[in-house]
C-alpha atoms as a PDB file:
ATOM      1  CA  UNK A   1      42.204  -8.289  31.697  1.00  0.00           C
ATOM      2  CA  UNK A   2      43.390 -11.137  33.641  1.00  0.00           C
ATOM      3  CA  UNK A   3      43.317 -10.719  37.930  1.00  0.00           C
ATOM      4  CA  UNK A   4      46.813 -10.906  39.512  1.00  0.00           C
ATOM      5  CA  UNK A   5      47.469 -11.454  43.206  1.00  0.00           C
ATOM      6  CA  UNK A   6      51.022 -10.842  44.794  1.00  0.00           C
ATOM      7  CA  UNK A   7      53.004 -12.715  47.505  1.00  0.00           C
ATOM      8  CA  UNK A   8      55.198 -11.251  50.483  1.00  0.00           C
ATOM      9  CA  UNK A   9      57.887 -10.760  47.642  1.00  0.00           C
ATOM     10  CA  UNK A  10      55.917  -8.563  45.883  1.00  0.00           C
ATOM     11  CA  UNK A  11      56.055 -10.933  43.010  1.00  0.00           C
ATOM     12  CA  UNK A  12      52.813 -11.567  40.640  1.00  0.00           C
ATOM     13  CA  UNK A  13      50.987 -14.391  39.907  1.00  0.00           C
ATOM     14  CA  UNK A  14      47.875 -14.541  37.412  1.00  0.00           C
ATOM     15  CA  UNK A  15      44.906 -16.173  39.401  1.00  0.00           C
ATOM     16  CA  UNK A  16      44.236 -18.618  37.067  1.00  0.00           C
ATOM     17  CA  UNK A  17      47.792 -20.044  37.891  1.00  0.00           C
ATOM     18  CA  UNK A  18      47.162 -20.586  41.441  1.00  0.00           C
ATOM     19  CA  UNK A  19      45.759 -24.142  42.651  1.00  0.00           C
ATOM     20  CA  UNK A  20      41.957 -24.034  43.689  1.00  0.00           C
ATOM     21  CA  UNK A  21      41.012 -24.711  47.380  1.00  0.00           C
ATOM     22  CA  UNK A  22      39.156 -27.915  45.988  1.00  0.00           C
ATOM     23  CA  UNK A  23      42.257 -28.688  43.570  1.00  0.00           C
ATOM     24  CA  UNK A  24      44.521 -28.483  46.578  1.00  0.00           C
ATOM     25  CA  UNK A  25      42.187 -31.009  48.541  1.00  0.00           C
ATOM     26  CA  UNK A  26      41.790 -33.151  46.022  1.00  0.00           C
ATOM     27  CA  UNK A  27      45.831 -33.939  46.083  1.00  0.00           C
ATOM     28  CA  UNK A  28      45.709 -34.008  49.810  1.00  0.00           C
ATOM     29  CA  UNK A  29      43.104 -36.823  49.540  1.00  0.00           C
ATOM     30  CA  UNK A  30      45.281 -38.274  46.316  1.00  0.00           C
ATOM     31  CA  UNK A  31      48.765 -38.570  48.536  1.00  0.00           C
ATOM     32  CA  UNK A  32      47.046 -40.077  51.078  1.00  0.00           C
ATOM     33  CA  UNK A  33      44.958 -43.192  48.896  1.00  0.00           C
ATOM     34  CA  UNK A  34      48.335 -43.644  47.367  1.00  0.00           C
ATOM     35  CA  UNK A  35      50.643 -43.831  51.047  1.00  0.00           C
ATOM     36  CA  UNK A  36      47.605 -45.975  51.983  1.00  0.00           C
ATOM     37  CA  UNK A  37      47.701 -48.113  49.335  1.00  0.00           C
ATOM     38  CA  UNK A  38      51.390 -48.427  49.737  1.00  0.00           C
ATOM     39  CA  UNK A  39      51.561 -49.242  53.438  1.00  0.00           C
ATOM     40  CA  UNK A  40      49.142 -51.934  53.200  1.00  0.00           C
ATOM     41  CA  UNK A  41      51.457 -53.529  50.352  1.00  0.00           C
ATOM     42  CA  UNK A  42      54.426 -53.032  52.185  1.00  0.00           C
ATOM     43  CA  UNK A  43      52.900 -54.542  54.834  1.00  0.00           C
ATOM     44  CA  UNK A  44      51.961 -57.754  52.634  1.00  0.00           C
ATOM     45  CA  UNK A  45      54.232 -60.679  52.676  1.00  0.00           C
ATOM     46  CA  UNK A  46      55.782 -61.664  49.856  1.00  0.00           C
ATOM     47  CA  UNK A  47      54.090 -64.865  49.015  1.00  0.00           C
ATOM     48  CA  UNK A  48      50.674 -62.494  49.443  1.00  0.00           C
ATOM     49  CA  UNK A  49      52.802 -59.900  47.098  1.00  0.00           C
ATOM     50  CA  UNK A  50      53.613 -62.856  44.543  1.00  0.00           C
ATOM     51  CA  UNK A  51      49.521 -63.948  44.633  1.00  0.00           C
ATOM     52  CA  UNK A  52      48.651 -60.319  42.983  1.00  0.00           C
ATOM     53  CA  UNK A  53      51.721 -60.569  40.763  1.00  0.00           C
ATOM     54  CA  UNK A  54      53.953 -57.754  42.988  1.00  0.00           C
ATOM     55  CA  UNK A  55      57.273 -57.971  43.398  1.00  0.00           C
ATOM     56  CA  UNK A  56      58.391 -55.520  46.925  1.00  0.00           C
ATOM     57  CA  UNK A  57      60.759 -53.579  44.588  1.00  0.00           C
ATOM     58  CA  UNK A  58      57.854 -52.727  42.514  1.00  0.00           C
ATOM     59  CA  UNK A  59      55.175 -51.610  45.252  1.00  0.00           C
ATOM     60  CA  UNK A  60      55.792 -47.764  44.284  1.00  0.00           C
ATOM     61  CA  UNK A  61      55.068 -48.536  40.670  1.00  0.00           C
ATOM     62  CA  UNK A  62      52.007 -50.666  41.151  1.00  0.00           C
ATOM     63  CA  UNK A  63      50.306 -48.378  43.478  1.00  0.00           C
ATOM     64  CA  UNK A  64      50.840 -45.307  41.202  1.00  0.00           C
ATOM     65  CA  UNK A  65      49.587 -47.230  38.603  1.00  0.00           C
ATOM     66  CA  UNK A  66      46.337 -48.657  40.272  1.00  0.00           C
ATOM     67  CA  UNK A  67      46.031 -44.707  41.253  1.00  0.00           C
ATOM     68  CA  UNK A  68      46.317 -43.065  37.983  1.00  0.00           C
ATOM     69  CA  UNK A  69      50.019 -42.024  38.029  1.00  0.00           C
ATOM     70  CA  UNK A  70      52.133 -42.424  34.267  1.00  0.00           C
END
């Protein structure tokens, strides 16, 4: 028998659908590497950008890349 919990709407959800606490903090910590990493690119110039072989248009690419992201 699986465990259900219900919202305010009085709608069901299994358990085992829901996010963990530690899953939840884990993409917390995830979104913030990533803006990191992005904001100190963005803030490269772009002879430092060419260097590394980043071009500005592709900063969102590269980052998710470096982090994991497909």
């Amino acid at each position: 028998m699986t465990s259900t919990t219900s919202d305010f709407t009085g709608n069901s959800t299994p358990r085992a659908a829901r996010p963990s606490f530690k899953a939840l903090i884990a993409g917390w910590v995830y979104s913030v590497q990533l803006g990191r990493m992005r904001s100190v690119l963005r803030s490269m110039s772009d002879d430092q950008l060419a260097q590394i072989g980043v071009k500005r248009a592709d900063i969102n690419a590269y980052s998710g890349a470096l982090m994991g992201q497909n």
